[in-house]
Protein backbone atom coordinates (compact mmCIF):
# COMPACT_ATOMS: atom_id res chain seq x y z
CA UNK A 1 280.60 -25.08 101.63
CA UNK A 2 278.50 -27.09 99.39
CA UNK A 3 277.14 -25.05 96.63
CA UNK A 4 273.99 -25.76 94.89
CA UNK A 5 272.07 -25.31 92.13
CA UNK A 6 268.42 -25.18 91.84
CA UNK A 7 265.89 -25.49 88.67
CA UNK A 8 262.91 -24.20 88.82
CA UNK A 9 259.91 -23.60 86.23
CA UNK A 10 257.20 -21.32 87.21
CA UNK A 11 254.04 -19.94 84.75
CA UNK A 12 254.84 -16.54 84.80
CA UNK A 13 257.32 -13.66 84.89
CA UNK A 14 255.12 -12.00 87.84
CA UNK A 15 255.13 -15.62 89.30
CA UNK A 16 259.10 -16.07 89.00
CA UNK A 17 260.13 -12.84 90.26
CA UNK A 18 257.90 -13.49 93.38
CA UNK A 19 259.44 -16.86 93.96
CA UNK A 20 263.14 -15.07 93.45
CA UNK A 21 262.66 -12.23 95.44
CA UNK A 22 261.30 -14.18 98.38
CA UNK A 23 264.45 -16.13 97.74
CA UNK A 24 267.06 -14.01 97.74
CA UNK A 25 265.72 -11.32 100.50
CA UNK A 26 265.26 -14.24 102.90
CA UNK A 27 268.64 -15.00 101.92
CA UNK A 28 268.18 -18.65 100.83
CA UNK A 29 269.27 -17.90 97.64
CA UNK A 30 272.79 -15.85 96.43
CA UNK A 31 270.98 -14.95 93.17
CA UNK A 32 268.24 -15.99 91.26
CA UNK A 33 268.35 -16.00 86.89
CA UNK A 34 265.22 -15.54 85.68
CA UNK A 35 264.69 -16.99 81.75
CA UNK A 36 261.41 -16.07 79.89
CA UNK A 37 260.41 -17.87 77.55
CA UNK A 38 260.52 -21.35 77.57
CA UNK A 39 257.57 -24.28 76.04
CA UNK A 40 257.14 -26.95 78.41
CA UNK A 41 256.13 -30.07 76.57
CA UNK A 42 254.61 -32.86 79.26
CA UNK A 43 251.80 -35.39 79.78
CA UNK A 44 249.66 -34.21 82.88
CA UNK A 45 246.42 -36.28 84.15
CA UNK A 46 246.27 -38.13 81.13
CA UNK A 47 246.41 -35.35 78.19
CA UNK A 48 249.10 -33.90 76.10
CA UNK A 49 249.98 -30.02 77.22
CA UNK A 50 252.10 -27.56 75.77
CA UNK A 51 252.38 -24.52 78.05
CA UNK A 52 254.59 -21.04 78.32
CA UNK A 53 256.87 -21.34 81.50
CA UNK A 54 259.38 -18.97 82.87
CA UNK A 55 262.69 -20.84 84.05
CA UNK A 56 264.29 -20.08 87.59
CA UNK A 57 267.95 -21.15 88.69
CA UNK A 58 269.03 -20.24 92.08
CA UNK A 59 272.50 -20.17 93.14
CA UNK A 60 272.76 -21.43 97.22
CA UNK A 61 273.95 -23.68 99.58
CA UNK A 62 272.99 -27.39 100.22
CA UNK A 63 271.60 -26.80 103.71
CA UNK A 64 269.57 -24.02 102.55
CA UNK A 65 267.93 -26.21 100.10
CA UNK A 66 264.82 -27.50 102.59
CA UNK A 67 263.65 -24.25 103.62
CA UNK A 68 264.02 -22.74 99.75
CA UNK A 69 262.19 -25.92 98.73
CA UNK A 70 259.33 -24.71 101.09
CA UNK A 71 259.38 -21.32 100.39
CA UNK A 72 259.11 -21.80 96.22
CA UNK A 73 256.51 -24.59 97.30
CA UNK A 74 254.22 -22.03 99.42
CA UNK A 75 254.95 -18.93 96.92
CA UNK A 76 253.97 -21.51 93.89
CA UNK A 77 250.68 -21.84 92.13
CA UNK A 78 251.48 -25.37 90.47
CA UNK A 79 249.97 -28.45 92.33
CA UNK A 80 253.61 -30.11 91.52
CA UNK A 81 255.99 -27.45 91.25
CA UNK A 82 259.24 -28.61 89.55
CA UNK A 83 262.23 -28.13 92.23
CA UNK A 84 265.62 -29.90 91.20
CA UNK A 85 268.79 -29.28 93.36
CA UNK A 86 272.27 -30.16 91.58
CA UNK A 87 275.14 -30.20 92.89
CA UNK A 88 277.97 -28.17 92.06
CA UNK A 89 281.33 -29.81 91.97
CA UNK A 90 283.38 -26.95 91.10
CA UNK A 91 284.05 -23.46 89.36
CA UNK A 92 285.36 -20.04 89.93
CA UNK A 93 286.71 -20.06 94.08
CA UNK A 94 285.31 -16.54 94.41
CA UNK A 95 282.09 -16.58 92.84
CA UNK A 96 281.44 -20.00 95.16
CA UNK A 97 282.95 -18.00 97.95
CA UNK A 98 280.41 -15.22 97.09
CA UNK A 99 277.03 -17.88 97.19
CA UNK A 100 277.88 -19.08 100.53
CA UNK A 101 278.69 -15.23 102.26
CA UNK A 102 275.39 -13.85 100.16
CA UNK A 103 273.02 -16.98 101.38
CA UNK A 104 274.77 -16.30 104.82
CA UNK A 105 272.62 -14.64 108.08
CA UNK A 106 274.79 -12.84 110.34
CA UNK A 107 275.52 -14.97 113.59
CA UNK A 108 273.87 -18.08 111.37
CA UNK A 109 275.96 -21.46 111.48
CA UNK A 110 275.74 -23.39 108.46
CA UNK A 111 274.43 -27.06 109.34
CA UNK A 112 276.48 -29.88 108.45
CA UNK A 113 274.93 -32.05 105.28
């Protein structure tokens, strides 16, 4: 089990709880946290912005990652959504135990990676 963590911005709370839902009903994702609010400070075609953004972490697996990737990518409304998987390299046996039965389909083998 390989236990992963992915950060995700979206621009709004309707926005974020879309993208988590999707994830954690399709089972790519153990749980989603959804934090609101949060200024994003970044240079985008040339200007300045300053914008309101809604933070997503999911808690999954590392072969889950590619199809959560696409599904936040498809459910997204940014041009270049940010998507950052990091790796988890250790914590509470249980709760890592818990990520990898939740993000689990029955009769699903996990792939190796």
């Amino acid at each position: 089990m390989n236990v992963q963590l992915v950060y995700m911005t979206a621009g709004s709370m309707e926005e974020a709880r879309t993208i988590g839902r999707a994830l954690v009903a399709g089972r790519l994702a153990a749980c989603v946290n959804i934090i609101e609010p949060m200024t994003a400070i970044y240079m985008w075609e040339g200007a300045l912005q300053e914008e309101s953004e809604v933070v997503l972490i999911a808690k999954t697996v590392a072969w889950k990652v590619p199809q959560l990737v696409e599904t936040v990518r498809r459910l997204h409304s940014y041009a270049v959504p940010c998507i950052v998987t990091l790796p988890v390299s250790g914590g509470h046996q249980p709760f890592l135990d818990w990520v990898a039965d939740e993000t689990r389909i029955s009769g699903e083998t996990p792939e190796r990676v």
